[in-house]
N, C-alpha and C. Protein backbone atom coordinates (compact mmCIF):
# COMPACT_ATOMS: atom_id res chain seq x y z
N UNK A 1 0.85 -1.18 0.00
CA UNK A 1 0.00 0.00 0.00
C UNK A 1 0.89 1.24 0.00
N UNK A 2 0.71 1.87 -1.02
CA UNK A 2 1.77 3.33 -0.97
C UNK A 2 1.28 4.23 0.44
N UNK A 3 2.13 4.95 0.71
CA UNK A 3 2.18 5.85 1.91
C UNK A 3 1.77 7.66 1.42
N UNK A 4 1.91 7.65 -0.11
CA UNK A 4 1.57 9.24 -0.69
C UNK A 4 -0.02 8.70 -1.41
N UNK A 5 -0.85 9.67 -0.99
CA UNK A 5 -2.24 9.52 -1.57
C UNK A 5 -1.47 10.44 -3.21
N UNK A 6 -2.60 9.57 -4.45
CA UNK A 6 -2.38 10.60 -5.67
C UNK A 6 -2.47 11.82 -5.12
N UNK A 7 -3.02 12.76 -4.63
CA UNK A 7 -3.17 14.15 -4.42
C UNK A 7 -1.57 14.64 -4.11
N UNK A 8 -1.29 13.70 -2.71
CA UNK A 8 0.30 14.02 -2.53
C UNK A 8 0.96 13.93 -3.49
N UNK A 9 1.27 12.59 -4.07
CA UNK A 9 2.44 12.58 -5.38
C UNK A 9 2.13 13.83 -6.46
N UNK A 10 0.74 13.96 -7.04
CA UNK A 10 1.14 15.62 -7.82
C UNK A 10 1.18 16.22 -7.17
N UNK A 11 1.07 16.76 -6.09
CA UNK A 11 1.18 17.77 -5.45
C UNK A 11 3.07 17.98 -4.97
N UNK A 12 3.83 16.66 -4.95
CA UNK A 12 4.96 16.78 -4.92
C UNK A 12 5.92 16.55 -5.80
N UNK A 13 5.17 15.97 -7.17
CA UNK A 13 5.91 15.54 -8.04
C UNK A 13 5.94 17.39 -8.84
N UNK A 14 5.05 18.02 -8.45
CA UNK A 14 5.42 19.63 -9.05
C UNK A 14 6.01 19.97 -8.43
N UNK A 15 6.55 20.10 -7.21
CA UNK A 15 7.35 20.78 -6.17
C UNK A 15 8.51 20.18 -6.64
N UNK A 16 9.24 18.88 -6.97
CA UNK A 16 9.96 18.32 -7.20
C UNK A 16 10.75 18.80 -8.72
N UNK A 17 9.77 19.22 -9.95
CA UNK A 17 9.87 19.49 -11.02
C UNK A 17 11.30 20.49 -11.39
N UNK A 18 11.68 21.55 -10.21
CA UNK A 18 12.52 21.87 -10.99
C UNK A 18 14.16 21.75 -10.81
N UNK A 19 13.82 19.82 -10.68
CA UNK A 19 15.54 19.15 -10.45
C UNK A 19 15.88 19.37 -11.69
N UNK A 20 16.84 19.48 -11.72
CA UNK A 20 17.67 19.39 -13.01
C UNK A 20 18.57 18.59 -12.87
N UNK A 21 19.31 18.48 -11.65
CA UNK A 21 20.74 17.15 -11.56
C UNK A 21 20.24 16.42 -11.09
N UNK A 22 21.17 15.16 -11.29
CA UNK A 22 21.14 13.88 -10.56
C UNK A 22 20.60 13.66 -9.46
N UNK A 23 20.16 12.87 -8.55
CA UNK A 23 19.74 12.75 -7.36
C UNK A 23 20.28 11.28 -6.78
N UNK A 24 20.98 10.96 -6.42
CA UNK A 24 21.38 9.56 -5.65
C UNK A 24 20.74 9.27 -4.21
N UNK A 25 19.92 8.97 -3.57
CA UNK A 25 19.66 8.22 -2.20
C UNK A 25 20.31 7.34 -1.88
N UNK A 26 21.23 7.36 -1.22
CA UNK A 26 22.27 5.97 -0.69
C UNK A 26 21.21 5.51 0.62
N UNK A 27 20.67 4.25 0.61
CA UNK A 27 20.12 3.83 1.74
C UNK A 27 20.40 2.48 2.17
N UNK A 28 21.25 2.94 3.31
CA UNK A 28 21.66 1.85 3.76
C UNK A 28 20.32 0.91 5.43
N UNK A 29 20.70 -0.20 4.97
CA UNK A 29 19.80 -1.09 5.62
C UNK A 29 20.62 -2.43 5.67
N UNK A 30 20.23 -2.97 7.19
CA UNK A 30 20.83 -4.11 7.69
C UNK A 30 19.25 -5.12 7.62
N UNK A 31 19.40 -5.98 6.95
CA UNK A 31 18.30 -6.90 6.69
C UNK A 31 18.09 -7.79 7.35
N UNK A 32 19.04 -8.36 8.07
CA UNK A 32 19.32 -9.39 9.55
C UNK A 32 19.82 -8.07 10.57
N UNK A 33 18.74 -8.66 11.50
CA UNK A 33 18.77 -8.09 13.26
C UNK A 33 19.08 -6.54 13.10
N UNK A 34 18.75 -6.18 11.66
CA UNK A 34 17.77 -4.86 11.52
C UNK A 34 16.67 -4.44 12.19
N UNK A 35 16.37 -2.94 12.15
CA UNK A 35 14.69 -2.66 12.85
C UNK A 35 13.82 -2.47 11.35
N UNK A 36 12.85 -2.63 11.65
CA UNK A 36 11.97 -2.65 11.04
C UNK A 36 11.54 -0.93 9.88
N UNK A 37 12.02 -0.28 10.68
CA UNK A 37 12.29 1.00 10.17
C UNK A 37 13.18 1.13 8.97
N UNK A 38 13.83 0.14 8.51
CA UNK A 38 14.17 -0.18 7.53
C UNK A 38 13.63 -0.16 6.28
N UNK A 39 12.34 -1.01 6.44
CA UNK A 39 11.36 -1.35 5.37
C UNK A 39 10.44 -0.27 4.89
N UNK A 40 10.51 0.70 5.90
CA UNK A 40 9.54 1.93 5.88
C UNK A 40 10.58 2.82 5.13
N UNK A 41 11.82 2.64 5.58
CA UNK A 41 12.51 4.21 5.11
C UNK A 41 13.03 3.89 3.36
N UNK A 42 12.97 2.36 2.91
CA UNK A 42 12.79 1.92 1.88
C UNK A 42 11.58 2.09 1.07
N UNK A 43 10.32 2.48 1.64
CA UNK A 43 9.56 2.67 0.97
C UNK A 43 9.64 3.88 0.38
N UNK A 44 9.67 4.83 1.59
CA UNK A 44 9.72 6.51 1.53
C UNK A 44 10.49 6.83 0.56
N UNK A 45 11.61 6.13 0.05
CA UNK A 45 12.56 7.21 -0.57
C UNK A 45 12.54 6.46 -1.80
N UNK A 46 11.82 5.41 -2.36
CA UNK A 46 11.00 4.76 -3.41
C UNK A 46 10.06 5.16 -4.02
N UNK A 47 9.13 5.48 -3.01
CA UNK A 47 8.17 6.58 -3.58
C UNK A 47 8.52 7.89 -3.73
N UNK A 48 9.45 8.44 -3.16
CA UNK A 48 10.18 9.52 -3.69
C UNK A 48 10.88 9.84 -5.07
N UNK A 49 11.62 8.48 -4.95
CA UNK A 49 12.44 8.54 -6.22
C UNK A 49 11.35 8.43 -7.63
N UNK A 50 10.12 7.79 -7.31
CA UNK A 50 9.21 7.57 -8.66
C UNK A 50 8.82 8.38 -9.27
N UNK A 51 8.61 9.62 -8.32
CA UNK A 51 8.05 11.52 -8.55
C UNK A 51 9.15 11.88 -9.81
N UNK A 52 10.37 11.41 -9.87
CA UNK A 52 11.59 12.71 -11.06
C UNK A 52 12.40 11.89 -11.66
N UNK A 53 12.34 11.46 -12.63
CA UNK A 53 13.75 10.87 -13.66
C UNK A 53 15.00 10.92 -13.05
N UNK A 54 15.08 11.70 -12.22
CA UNK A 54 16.38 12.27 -12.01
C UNK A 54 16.80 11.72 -10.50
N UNK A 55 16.10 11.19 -9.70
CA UNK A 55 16.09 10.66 -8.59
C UNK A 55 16.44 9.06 -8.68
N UNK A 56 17.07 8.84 -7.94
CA UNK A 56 17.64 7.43 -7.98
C UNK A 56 18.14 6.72 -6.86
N UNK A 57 17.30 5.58 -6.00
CA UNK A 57 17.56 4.89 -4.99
C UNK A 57 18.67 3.86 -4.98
N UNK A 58 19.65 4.20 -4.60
CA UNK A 58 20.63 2.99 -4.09
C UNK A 58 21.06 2.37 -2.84
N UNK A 59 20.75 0.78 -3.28
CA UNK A 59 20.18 0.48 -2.07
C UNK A 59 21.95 -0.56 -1.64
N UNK A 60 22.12 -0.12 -0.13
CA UNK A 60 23.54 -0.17 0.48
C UNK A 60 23.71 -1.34 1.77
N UNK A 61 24.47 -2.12 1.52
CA UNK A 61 23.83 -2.87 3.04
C UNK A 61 24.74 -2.32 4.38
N UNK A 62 24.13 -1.87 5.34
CA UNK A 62 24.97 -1.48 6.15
C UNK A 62 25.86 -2.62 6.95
N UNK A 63 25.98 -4.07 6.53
CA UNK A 63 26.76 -4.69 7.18
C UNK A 63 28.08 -4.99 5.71
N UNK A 64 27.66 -5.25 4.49
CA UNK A 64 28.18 -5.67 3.56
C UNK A 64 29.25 -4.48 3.30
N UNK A 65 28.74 -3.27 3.05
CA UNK A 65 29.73 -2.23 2.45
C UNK A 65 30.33 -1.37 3.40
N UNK A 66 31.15 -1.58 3.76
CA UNK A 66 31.93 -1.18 4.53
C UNK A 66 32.64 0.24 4.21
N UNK A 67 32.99 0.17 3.19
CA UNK A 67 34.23 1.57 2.73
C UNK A 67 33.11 2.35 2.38
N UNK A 68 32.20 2.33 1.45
CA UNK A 68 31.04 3.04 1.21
C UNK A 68 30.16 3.76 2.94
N UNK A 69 29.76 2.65 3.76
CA UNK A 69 30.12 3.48 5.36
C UNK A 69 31.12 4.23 5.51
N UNK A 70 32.09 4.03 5.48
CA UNK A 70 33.23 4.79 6.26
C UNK A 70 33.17 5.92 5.02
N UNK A 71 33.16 5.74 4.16
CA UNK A 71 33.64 7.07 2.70
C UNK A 71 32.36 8.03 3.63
N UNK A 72 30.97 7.55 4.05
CA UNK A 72 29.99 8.59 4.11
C UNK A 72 29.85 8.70 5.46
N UNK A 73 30.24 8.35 6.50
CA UNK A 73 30.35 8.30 7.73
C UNK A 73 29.52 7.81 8.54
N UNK A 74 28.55 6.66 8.23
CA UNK A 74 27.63 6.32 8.02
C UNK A 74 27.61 5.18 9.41
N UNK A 75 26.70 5.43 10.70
CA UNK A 75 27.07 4.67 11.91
C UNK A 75 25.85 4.04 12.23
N UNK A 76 24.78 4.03 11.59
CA UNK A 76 23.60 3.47 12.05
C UNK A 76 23.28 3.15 10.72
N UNK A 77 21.83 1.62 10.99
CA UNK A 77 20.78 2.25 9.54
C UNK A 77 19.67 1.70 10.48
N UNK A 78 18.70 2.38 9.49
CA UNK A 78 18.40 2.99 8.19
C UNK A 78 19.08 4.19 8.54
N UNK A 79 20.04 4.36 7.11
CA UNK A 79 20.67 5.61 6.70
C UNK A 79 20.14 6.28 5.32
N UNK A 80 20.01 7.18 4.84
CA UNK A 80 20.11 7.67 3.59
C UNK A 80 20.83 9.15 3.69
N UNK A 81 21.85 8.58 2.57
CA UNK A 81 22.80 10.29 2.30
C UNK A 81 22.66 10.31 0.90
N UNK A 82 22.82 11.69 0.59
CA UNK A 82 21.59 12.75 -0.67
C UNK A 82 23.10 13.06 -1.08
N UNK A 83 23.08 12.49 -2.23
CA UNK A 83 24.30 12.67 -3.47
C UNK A 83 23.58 13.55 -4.43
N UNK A 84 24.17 14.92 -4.61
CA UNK A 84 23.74 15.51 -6.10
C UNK A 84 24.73 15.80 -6.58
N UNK A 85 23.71 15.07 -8.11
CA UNK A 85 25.64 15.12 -9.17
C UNK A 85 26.20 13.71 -8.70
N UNK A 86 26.14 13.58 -7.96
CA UNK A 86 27.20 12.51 -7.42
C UNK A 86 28.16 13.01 -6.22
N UNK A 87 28.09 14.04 -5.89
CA UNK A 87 28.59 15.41 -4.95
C UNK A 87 27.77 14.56 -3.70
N UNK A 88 28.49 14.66 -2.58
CA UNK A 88 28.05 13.88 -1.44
C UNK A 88 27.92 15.48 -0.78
N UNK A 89 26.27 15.96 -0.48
CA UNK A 89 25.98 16.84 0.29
C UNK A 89 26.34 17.49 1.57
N UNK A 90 26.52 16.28 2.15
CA UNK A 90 27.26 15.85 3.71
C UNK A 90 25.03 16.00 4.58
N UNK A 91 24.53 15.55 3.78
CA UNK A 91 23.08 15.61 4.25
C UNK A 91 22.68 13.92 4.75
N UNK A 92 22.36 13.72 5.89
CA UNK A 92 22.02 12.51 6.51
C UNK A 92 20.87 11.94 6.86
N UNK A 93 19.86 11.10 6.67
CA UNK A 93 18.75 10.65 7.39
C UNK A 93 18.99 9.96 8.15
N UNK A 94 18.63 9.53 9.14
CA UNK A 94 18.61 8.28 9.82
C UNK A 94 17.17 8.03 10.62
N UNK A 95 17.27 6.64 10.45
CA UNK A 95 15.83 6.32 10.60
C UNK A 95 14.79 6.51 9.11
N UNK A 96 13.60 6.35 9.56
CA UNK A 96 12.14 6.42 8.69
C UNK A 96 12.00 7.86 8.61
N UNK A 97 11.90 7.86 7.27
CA UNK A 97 11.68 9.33 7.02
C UNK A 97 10.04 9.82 6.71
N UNK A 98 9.49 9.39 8.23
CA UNK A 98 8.18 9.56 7.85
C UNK A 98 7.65 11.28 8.70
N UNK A 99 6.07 11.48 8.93
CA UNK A 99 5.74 11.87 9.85
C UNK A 99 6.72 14.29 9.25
N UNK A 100 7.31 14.98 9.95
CA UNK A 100 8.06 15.79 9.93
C UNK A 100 9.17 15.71 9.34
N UNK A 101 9.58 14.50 9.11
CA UNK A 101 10.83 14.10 8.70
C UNK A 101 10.85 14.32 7.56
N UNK A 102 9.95 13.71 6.81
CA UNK A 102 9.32 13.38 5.47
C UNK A 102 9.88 14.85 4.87
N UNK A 103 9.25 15.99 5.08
CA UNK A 103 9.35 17.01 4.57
C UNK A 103 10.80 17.61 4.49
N UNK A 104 11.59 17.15 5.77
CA UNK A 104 12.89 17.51 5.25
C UNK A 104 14.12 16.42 3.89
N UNK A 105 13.28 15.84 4.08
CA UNK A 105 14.09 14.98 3.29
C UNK A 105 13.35 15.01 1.37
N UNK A 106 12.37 15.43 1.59
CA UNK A 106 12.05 16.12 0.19
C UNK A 106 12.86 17.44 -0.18
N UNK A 107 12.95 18.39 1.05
CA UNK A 107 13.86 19.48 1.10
C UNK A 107 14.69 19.22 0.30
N UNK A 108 15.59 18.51 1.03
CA UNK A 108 17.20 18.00 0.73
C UNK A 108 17.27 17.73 -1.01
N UNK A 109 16.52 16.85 -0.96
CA UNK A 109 16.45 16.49 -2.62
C UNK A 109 16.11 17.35 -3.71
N UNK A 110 15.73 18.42 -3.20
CA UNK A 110 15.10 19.82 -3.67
C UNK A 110 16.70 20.81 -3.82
N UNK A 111 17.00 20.26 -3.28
CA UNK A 111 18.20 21.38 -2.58
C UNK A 111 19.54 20.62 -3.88
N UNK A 112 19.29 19.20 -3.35
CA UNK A 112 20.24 18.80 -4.08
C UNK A 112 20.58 18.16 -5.76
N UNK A 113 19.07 18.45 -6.31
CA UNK A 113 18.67 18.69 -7.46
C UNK A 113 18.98 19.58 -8.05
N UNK A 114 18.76 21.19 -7.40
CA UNK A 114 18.93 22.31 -7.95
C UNK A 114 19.98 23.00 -7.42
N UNK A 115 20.12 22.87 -6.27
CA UNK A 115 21.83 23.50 -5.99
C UNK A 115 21.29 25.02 -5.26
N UNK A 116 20.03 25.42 -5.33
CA UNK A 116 19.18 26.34 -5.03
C UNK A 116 19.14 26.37 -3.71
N UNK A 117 19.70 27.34 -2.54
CA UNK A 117 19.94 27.23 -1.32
C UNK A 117 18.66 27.91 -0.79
N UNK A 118 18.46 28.40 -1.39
CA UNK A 118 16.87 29.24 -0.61
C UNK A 118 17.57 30.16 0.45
N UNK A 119 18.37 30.87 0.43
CA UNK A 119 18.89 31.56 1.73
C UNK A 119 19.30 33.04 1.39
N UNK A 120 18.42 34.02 2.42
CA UNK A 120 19.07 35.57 2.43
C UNK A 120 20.47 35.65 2.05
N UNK A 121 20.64 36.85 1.27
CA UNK A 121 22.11 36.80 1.05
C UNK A 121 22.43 37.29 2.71
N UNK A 122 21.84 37.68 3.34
CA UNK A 122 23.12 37.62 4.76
C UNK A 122 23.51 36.56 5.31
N UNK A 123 22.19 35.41 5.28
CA UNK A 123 22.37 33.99 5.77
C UNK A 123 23.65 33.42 5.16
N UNK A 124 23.90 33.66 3.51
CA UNK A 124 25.10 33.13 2.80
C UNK A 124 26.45 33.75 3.26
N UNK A 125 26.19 35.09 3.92
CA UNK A 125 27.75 36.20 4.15
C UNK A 125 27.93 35.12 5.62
N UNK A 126 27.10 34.95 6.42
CA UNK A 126 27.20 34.54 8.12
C UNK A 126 27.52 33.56 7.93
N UNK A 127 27.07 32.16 6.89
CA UNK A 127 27.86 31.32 6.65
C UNK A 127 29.09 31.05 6.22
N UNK A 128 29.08 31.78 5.34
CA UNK A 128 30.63 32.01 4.79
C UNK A 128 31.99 32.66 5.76
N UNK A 129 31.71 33.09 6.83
CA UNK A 129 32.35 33.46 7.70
C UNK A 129 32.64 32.52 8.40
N UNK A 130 32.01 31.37 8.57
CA UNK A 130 32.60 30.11 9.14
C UNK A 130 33.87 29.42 8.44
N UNK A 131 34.74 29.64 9.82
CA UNK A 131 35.75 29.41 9.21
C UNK A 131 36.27 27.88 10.13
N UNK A 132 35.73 27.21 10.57
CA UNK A 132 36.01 26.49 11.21
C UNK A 132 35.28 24.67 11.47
N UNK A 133 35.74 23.70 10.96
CA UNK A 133 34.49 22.38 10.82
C UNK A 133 33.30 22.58 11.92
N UNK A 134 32.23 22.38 11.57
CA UNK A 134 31.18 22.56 12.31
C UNK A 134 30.40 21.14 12.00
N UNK A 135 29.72 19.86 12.96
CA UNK A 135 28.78 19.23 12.67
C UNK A 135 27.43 19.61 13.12
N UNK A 136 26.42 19.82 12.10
CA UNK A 136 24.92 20.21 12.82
C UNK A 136 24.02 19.08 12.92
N UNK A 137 23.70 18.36 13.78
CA UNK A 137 22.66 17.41 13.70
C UNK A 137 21.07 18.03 14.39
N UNK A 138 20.24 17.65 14.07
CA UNK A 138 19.14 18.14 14.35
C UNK A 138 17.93 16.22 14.64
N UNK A 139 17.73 16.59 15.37
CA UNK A 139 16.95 15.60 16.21
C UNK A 139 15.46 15.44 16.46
N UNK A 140 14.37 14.67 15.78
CA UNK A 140 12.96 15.21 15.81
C UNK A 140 12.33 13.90 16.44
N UNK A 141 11.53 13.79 16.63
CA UNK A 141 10.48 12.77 17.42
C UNK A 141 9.29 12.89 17.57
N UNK A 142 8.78 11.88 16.35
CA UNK A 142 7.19 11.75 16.19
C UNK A 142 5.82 12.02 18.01
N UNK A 143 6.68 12.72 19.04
CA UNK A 143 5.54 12.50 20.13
C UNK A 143 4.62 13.54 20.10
């Protein structure tokens, strides 16, 4: 049973419309003494990928590929990291990308389709002033 009613898929397959690059989903999943969240975050980014030509699910085992983990830094699954171009974003899911989640991870693919940052030029000057590695993780919970 799909998880996007038709209304959703056009309604996101236009929002989606103006990728122009590549889109890679690396999703990694452990299929033995995996969680189940697996199968869900396989769906999500399946039905994602069906919305744009340009979107493309690759599917990673998090016990089998090892260097492909370590190349993306990759410590849990369900993982998915958002390649545009083939350009590794440094953008991470983890877990089911359902619920709030969902929407950032259409973001991302939005982002990494078009290269289109959506950001005030001061937001771009304040960033650019970072001069120093920074990791941002951000943390949400369906309660």
């Amino acid at each position: 049973m799909p998880l996007l009613s038709p209304h959703d898929r056009q309604t996101l397959t236009a929002h989606l419309a103006p990728i122009s690059r590549k889109v890679d989903l690396l999703l990694f999943t452990q299929t033995i003494g995996g969680s189940e969240s697996g199968l869900i975050a396989k769906q999500v980014v399946d039905e994602v990928a069906s919305l744009h030509e340009k979107i493309a699910v690759v599917e990673k085992s998090f016990v089998l590929d090892t260097d492909d983990r370590a190349k993306y830094g990759v410590d849990k699954a369900p993982a998915v990291v958002v390649l545009g171009d083939g350009a590794d974003t440094r953008i991470r899911f983890y877990g089911a990308n359902t619920g709030y989640e969902f929407v950032s991870l259409v973001e991302a693919v939005l982002l990494a389709g078009t290269g289109n940052l959506e950001l005030e030029p001061e937001s771009v000057a304040a960033l650019a002033a970072v001069d120093t590695p920074m990791r941002i993780q951000v943390f949400s919970t369906p309660t």
